[in-house]
Protein backbone atom coordinates (compact mmCIF):
# COMPACT_ATOMS: atom_id res chain seq x y z
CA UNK A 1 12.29 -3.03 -9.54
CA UNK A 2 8.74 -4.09 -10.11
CA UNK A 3 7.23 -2.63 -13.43
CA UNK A 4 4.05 -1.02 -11.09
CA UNK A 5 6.52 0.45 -8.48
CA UNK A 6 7.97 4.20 -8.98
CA UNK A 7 10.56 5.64 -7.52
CA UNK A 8 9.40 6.46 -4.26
CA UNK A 9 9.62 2.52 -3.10
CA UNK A 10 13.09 2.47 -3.40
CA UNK A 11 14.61 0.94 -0.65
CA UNK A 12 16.04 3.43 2.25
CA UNK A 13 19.61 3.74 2.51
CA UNK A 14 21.71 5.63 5.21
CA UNK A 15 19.90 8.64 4.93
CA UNK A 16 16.13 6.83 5.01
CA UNK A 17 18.09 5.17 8.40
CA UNK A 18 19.13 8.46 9.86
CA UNK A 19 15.47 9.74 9.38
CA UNK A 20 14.44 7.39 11.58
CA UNK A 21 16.94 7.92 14.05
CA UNK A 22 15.86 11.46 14.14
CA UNK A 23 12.31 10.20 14.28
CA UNK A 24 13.63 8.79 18.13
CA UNK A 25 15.05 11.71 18.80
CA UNK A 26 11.84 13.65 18.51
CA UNK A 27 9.66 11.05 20.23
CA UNK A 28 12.25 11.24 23.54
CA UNK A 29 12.20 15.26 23.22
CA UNK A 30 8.45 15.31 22.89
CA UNK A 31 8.78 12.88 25.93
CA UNK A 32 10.68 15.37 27.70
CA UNK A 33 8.46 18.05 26.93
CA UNK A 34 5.59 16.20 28.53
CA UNK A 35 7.49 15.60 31.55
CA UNK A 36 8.60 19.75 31.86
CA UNK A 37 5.12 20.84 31.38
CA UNK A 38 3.26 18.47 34.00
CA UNK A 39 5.91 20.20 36.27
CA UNK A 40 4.96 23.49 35.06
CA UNK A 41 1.21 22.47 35.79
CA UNK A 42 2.27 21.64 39.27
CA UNK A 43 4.00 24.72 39.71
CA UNK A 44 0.84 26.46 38.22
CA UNK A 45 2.75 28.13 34.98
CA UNK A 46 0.08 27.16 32.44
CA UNK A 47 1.60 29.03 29.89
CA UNK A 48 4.83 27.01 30.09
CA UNK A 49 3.19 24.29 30.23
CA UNK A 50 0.88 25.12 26.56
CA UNK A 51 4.02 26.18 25.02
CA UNK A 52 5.82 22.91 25.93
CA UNK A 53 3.13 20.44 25.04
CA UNK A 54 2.62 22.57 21.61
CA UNK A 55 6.47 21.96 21.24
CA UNK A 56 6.27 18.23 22.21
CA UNK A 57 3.13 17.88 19.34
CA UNK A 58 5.19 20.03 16.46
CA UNK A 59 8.17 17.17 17.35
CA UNK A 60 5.56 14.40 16.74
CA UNK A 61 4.75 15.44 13.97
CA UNK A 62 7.84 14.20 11.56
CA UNK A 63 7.56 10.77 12.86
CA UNK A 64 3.77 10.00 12.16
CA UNK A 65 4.92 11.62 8.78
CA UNK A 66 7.65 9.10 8.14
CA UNK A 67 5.68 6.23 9.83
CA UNK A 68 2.10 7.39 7.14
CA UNK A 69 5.52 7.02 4.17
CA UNK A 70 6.69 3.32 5.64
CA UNK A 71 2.65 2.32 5.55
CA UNK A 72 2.19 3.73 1.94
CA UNK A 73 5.63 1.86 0.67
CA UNK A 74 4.03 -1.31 2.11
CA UNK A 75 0.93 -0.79 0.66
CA UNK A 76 1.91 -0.19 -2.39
CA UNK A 77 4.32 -3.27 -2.65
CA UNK A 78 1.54 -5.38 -1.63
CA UNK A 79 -0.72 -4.10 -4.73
CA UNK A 80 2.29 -4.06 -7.18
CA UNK A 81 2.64 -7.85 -6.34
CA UNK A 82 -0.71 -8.72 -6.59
CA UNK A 83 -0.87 -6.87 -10.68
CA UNK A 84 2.53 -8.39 -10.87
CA UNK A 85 0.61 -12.16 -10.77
CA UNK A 86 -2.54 -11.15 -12.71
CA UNK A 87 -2.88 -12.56 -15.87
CA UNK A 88 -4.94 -10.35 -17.96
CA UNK A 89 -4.29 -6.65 -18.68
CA UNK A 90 -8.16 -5.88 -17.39
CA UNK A 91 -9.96 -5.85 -14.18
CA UNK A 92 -13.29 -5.47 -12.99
CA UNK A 93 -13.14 -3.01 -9.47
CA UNK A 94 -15.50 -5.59 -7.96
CA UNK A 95 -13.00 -8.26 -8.22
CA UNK A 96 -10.11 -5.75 -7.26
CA UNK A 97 -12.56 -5.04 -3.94
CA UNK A 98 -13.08 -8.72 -3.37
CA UNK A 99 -9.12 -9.13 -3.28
CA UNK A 100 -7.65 -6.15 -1.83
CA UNK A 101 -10.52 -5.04 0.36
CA UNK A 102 -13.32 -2.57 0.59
CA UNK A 103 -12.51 0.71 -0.97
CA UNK A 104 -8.97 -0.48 -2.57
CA UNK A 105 -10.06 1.33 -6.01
CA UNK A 106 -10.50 4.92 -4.22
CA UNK A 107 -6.83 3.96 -1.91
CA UNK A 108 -5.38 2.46 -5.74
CA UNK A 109 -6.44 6.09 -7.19
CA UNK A 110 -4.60 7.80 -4.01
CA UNK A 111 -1.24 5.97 -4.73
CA UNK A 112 -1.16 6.47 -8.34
CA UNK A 113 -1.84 10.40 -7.69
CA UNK A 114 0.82 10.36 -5.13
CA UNK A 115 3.50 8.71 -7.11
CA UNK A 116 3.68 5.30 -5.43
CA UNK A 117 2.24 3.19 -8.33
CA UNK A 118 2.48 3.30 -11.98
CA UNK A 119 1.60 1.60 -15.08
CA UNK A 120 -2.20 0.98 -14.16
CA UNK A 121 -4.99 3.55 -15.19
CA UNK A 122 -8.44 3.82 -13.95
CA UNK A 123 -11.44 3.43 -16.34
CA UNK A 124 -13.99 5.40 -14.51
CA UNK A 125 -16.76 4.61 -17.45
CA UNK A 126 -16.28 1.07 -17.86
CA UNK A 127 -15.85 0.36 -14.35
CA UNK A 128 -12.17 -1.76 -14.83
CA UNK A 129 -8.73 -1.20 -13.87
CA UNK A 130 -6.35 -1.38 -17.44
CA UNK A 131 -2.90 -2.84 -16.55
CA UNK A 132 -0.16 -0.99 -19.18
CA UNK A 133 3.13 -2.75 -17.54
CA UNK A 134 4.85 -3.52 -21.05
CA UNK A 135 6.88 -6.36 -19.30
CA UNK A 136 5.60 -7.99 -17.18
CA UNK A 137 6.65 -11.11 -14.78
CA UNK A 138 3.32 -12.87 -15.90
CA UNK A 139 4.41 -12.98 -19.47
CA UNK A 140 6.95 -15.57 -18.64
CA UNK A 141 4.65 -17.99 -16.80
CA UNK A 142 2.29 -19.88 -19.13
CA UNK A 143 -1.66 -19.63 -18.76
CA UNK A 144 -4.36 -22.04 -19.99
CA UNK A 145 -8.15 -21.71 -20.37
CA UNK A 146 -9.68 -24.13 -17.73
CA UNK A 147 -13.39 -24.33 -17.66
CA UNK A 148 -15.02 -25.00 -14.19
CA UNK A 149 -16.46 -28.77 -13.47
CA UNK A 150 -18.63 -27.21 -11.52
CA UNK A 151 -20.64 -23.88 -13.26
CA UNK A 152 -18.91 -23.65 -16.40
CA UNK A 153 -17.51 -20.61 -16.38
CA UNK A 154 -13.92 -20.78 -18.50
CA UNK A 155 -10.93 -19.52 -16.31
CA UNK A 156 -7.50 -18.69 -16.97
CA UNK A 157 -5.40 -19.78 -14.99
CA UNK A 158 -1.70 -20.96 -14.38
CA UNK A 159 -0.26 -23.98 -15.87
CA UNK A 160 0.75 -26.75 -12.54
CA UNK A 161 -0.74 -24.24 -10.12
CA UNK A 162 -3.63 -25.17 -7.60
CA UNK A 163 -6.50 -22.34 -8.36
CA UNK A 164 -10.15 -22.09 -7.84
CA UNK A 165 -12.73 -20.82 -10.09
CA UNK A 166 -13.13 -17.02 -10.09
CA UNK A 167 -17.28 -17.27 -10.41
CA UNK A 168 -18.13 -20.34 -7.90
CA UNK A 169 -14.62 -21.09 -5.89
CA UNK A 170 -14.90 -24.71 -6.84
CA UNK A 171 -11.20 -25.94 -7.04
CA UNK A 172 -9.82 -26.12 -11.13
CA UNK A 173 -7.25 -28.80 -12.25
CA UNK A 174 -4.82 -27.65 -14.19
């Protein structure tokens, strides 16, 4: 497993596949329950017709639940990959914003409250993300100071891969 990943990502077995067969079986009984109450509209029984549309919604409900889960997991393997690759054990939140999108500090904060990521803290004062993964995948690859042709800024990067510089986006050799 991924040193950023908890326990939650696990992959599903039998049981996380019989959830979502349940998850069918609510969507064709909420189904259902649309289908009885437009009858019971017809036939004028607007009580009926409340009760089964509240049932059909409080059937919903478990599968948007499981479906909000499936989203977070991905999510959260997405950002685990990209610390995963990322060479130093700092990070500015406007270059975290500039990779992951806007707002991906405030949604990084939500999955580390909610047990999806770990090994990261947020550093409210300095403005920076502080990666704490004791072993991680980037130890093994080796990194070399490259400074950029073009504004000079100095850049680590990855020895025999293709990069561009972090400040300017003018393309490094390595």
């Amino acid at each position: 497993m991924n040193d950023f990943l908890t326990e939650k990502n696990k992959k599903t077995g039998a049981l996380g596949k019989l959830k979502w067969v349940l998850c069918v079986f609510c969507i064709l009984f909420t189904l259902g329950a649309i289908g009885a109450s437009e009858k019971y509209i017809g036939e004028g029984r607007w009580g009926m017709a409340a009760t089964e549309i509240i049932l059909g919604l409080l059937f919903l409900y478990p599968t948007f639940r499981e479906i909000q889960k499936t989203l977070k997991k991905k999510k959260a393997r997405e950002i685990a990959c990209w610390f995963e690759s990322y060479a130093q054990s700092t990070l500015s939140f406007e270059k975290f914003e500039t990779e992951m999108g806007k707002d991906a500090v405030r949604k990084l904060e939500k999955m580390i409250a909610k047990g999806y990521i770990r090994n990261i803290q947020i550093d409210r004062e300095e403005n920076c993300i502080l990666i704490t993964a004791p072993n991680r995948r980037v130890n093994e690859k080796i990194y070399i100071t490259v400074t950029c042709p073009s504004c000079g800024a100095k850049n680590q990067i990855i020895k025999g891969r293709l990069c561009n510089c972090e400040y300017c986006g003018q393309r490094l050799n390595s």
